[in-house]
PDB file of N, CA and C in Angstrom:
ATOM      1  N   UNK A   1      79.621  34.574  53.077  1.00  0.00           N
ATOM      2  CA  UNK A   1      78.305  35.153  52.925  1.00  0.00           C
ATOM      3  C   UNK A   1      77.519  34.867  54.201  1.00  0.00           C
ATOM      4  N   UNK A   2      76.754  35.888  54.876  1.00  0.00           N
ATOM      5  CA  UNK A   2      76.062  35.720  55.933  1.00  0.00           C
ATOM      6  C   UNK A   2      74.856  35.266  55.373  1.00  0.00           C
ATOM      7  N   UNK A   3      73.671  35.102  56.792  1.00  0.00           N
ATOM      8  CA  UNK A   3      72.866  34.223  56.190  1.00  0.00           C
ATOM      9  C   UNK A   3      71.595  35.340  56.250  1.00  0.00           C
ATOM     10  N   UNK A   4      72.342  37.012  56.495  1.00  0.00           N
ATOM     11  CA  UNK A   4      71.226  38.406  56.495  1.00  0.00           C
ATOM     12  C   UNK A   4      71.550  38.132  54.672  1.00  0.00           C
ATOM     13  N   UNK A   5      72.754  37.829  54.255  1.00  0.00           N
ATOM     14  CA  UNK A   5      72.863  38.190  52.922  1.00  0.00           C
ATOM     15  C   UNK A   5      73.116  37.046  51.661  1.00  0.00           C
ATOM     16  N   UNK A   6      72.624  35.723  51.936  1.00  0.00           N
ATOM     17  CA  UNK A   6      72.036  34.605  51.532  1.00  0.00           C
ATOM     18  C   UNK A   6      70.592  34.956  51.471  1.00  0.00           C
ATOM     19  N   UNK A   7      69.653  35.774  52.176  1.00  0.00           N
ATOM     20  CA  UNK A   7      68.022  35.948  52.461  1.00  0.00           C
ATOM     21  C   UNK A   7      68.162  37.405  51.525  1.00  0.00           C
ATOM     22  N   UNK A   8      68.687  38.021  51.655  1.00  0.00           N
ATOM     23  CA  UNK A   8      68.302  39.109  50.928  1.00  0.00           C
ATOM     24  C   UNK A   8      68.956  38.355  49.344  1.00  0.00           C
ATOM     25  N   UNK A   9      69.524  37.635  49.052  1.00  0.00           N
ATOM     26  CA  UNK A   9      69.839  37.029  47.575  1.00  0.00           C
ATOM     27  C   UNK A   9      68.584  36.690  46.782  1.00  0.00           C
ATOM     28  N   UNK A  10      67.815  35.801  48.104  1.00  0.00           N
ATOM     29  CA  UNK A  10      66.590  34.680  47.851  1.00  0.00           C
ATOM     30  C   UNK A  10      65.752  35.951  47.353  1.00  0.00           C
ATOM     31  N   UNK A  11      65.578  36.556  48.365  1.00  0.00           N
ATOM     32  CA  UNK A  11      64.513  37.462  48.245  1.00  0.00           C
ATOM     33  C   UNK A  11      64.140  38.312  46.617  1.00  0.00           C
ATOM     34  N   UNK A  12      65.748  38.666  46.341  1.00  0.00           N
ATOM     35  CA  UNK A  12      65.964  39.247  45.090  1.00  0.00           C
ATOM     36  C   UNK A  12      65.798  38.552  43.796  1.00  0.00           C
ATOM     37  N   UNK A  13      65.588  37.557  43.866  1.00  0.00           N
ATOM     38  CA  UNK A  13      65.239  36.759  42.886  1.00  0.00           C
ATOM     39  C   UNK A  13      63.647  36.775  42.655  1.00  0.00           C
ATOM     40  N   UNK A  14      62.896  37.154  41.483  1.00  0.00           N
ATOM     41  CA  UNK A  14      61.695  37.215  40.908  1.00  0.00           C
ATOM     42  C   UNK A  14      61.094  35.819  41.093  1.00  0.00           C
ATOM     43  N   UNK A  15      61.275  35.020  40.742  1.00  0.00           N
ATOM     44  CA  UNK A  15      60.833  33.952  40.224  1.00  0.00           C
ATOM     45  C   UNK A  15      60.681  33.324  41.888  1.00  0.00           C
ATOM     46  N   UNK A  16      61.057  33.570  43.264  1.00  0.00           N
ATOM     47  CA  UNK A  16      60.781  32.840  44.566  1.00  0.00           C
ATOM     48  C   UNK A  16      59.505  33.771  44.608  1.00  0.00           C
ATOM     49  N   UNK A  17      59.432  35.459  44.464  1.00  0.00           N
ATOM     50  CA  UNK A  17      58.015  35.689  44.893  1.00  0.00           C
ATOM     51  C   UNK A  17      56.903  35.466  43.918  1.00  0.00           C
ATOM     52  N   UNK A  18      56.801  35.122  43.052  1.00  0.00           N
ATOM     53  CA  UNK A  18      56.137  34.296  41.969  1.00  0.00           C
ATOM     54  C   UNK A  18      55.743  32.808  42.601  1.00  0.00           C
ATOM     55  N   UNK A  19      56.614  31.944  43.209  1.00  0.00           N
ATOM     56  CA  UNK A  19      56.387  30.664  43.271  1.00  0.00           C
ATOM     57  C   UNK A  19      55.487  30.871  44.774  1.00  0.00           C
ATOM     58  N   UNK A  20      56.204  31.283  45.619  1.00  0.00           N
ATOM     59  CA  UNK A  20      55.886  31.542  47.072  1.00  0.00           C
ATOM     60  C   UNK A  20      54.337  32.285  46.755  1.00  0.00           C
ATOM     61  N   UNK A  21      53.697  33.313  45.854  1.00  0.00           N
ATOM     62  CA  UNK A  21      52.605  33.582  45.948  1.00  0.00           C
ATOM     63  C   UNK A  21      51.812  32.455  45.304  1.00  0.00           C
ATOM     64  N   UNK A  22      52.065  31.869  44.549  1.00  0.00           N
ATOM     65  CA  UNK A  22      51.482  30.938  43.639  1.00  0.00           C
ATOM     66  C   UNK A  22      50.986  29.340  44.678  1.00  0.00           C
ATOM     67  N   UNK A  23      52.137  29.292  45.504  1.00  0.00           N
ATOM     68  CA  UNK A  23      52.029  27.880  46.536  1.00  0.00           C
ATOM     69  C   UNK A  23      50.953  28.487  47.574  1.00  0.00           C
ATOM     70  N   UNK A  24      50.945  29.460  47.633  1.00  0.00           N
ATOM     71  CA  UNK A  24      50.121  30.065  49.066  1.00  0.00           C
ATOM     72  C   UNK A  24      48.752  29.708  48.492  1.00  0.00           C
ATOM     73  N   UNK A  25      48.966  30.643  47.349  1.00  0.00           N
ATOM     74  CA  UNK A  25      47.316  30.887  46.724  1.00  0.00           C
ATOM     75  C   UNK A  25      46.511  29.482  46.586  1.00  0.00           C
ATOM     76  N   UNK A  26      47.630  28.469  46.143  1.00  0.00           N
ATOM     77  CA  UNK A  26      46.907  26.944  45.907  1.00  0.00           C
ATOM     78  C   UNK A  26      46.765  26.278  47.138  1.00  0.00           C
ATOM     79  N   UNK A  27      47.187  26.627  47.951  1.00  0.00           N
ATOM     80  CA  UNK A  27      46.978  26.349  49.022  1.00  0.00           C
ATOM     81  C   UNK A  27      45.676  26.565  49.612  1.00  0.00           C
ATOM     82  N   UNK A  28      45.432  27.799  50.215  1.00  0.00           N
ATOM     83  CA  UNK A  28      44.008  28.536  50.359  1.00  0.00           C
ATOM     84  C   UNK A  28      42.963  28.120  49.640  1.00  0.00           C
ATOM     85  N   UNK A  29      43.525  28.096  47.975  1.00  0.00           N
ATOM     86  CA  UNK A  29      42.111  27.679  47.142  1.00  0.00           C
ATOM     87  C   UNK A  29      41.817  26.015  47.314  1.00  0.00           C
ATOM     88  N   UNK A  30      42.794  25.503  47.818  1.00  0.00           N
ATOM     89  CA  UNK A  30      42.518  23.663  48.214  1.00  0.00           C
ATOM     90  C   UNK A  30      41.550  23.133  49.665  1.00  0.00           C
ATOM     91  N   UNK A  31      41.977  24.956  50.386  1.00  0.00           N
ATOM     92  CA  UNK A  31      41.117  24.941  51.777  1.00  0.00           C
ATOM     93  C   UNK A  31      39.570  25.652  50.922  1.00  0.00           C
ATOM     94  N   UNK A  32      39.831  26.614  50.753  1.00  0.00           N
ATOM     95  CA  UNK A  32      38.408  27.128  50.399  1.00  0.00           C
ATOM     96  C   UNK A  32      37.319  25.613  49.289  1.00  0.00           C
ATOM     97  N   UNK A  33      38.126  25.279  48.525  1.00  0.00           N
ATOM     98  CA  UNK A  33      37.234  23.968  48.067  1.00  0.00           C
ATOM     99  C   UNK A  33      36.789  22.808  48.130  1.00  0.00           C
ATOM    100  N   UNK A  34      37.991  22.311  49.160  1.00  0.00           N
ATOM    101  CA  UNK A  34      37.420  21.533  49.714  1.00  0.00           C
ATOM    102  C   UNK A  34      36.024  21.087  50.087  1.00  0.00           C
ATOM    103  N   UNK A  35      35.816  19.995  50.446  1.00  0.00           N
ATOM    104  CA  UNK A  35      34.517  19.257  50.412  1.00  0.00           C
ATOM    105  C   UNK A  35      33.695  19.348  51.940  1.00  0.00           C
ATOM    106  N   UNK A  36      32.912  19.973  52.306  1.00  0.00           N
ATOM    107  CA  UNK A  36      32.136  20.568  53.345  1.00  0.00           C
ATOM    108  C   UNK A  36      32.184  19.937  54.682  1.00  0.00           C
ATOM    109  N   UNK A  37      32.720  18.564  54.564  1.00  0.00           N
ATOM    110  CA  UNK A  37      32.796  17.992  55.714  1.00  0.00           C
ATOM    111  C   UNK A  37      33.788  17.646  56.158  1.00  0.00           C
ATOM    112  N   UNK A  38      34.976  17.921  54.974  1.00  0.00           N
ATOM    113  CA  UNK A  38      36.273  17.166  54.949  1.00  0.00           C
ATOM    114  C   UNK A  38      37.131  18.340  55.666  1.00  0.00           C
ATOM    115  N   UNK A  39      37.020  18.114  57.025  1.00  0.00           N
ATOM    116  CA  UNK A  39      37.937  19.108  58.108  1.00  0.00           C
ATOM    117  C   UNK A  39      39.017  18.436  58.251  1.00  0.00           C
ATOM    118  N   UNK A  40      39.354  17.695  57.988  1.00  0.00           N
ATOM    119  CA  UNK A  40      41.154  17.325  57.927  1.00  0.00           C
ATOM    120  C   UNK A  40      42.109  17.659  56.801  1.00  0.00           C
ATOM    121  N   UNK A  41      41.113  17.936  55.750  1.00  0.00           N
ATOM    122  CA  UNK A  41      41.917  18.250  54.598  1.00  0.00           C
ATOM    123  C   UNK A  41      41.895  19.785  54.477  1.00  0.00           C
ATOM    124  N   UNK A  42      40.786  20.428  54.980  1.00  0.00           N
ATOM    125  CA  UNK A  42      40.604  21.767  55.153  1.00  0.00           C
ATOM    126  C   UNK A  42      41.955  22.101  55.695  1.00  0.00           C
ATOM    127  N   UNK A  43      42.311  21.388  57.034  1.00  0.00           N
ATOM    128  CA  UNK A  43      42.850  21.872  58.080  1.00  0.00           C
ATOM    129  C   UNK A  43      44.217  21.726  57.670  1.00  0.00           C
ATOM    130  N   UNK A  44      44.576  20.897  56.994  1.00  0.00           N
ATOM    131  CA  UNK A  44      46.100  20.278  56.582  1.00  0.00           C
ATOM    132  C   UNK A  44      46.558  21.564  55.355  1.00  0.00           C
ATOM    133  N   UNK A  45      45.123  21.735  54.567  1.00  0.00           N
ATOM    134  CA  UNK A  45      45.907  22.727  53.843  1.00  0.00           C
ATOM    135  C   UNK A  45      46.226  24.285  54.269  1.00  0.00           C
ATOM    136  N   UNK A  46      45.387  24.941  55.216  1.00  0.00           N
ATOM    137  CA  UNK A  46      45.419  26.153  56.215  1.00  0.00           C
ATOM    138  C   UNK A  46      46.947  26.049  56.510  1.00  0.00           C
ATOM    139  N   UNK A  47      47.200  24.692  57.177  1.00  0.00           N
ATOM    140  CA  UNK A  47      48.358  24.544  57.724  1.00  0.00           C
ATOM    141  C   UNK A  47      49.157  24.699  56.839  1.00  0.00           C
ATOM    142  N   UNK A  48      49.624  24.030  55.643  1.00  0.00           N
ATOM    143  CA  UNK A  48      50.150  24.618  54.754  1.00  0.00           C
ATOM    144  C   UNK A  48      50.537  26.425  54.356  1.00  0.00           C
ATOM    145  N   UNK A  49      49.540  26.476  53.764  1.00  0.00           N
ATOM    146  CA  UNK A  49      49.565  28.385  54.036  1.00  0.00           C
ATOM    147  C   UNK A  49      50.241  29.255  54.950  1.00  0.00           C
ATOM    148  N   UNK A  50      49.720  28.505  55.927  1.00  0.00           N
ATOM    149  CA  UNK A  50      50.689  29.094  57.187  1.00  0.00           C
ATOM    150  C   UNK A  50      51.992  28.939  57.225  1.00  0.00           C
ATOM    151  N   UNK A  51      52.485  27.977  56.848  1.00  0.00           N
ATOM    152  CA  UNK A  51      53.327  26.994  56.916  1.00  0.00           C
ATOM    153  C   UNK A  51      54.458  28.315  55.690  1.00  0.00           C
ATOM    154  N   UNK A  52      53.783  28.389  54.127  1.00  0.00           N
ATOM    155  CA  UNK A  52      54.326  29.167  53.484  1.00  0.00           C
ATOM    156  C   UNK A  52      54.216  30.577  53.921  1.00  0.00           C
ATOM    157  N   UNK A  53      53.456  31.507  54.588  1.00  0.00           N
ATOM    158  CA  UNK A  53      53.585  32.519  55.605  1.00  0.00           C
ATOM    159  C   UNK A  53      54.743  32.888  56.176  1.00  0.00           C
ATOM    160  N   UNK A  54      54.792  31.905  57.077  1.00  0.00           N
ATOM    161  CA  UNK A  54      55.659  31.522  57.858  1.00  0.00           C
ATOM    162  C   UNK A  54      56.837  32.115  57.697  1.00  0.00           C
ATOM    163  N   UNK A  55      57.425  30.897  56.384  1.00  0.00           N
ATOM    164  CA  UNK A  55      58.658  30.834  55.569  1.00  0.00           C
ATOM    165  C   UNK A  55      58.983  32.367  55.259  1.00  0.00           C
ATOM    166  N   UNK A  56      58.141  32.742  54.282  1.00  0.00           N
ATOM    167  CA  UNK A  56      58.657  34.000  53.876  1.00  0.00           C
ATOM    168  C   UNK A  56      58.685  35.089  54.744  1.00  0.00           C
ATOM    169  N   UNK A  57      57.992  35.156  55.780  1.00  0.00           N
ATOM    170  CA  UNK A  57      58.211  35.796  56.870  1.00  0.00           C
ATOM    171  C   UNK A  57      59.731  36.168  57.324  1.00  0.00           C
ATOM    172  N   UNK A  58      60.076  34.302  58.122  1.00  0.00           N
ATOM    173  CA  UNK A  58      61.092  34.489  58.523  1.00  0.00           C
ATOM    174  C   UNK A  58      62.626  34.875  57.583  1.00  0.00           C
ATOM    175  N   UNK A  59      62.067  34.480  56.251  1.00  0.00           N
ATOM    176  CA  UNK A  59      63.500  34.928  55.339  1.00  0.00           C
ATOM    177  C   UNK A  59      63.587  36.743  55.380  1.00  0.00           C
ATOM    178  N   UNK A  60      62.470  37.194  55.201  1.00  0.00           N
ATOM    179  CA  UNK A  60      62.531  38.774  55.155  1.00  0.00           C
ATOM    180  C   UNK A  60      62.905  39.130  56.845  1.00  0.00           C
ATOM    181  N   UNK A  61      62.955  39.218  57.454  1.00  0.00           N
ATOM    182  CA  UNK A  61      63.603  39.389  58.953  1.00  0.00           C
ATOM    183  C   UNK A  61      65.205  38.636  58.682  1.00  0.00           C
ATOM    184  N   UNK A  62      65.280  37.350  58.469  1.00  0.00           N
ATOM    185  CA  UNK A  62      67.169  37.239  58.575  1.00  0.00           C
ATOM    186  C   UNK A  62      67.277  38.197  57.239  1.00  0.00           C
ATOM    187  N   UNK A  63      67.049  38.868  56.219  1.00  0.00           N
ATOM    188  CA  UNK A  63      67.654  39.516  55.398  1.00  0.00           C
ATOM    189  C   UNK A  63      67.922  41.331  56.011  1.00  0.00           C
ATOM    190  N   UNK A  64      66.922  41.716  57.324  1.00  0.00           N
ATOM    191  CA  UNK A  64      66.952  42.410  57.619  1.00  0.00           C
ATOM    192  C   UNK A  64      68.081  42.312  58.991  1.00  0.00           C
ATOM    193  N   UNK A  65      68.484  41.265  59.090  1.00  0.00           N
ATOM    194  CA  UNK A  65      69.542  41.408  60.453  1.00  0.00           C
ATOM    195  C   UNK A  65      70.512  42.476  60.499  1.00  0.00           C
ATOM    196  N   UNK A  66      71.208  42.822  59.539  1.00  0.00           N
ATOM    197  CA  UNK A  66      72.274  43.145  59.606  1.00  0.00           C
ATOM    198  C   UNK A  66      71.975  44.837  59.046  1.00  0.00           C
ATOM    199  N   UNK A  67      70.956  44.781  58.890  1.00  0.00           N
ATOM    200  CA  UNK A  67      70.723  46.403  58.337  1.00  0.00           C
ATOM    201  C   UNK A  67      70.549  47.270  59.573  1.00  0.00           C
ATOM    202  N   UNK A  68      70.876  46.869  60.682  1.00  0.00           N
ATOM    203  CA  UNK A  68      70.384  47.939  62.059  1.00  0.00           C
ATOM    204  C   UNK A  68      71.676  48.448  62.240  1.00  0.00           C
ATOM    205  N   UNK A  69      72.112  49.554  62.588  1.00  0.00           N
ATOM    206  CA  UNK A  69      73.109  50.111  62.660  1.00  0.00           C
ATOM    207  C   UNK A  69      73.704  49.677  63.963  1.00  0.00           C
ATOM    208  N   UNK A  70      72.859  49.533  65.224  1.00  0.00           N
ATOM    209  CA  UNK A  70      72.851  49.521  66.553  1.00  0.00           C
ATOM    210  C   UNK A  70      72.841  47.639  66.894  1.00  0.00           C
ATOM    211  N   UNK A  71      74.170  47.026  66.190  1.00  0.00           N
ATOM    212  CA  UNK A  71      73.900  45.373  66.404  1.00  0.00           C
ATOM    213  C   UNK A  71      74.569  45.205  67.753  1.00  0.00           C
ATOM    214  N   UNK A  72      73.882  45.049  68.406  1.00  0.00           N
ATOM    215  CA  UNK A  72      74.220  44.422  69.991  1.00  0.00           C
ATOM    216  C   UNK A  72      75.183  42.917  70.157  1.00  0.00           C
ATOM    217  N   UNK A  73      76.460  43.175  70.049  1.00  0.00           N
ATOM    218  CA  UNK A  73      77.606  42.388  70.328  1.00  0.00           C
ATOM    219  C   UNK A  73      77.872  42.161  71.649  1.00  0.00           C
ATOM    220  N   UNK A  74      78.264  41.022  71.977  1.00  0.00           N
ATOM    221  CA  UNK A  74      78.527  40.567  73.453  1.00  0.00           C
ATOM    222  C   UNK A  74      79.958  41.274  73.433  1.00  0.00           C
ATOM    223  N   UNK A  75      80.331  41.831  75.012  1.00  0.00           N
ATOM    224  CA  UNK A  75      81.493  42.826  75.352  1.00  0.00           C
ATOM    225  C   UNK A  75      82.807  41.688  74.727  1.00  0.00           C
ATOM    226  N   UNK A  76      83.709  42.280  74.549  1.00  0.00           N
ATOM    227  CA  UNK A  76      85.328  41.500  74.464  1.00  0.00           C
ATOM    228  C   UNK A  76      85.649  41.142  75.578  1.00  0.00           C
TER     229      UNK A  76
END
């Protein structure tokens, strides 16, 4: 199993975009409530978010590797 088709597995599974929206959202809502002065905790959780962004980002791109018709192989 490649790892375009290990990411498109993840992906296909309900219950990761359920969790992955759910971690983001608590995330954001831990920055947005935070306490008005408390910029380290603001900042740690942003980072977070990003952090889950990130992630799912890069899994949807390796699930898309292998779908280009035109894969650029080094010569024999």
């Amino acid at each position: 199993m490649s790892n375009a088709d290990a990411a498109r597995a993840i992906l296909s599974i309900p219950l990761y975009a359920e969790l992955m929206d759910e971690l983001e959202a608590a995330a954001v809502n831990a920055a947005v409530y935070a306490k008005y002065d408390d910029h380290e905790a603001r900042q740690a959780h942003l980072a977070q978010a990003r952090a889950i962004r990130d992630l799912r980002s890069r899994i949807e791109v390796i699930s898309k590797e292998d779908q280009s018709g035109d894969r650029k192989k080094a010569p024999a």
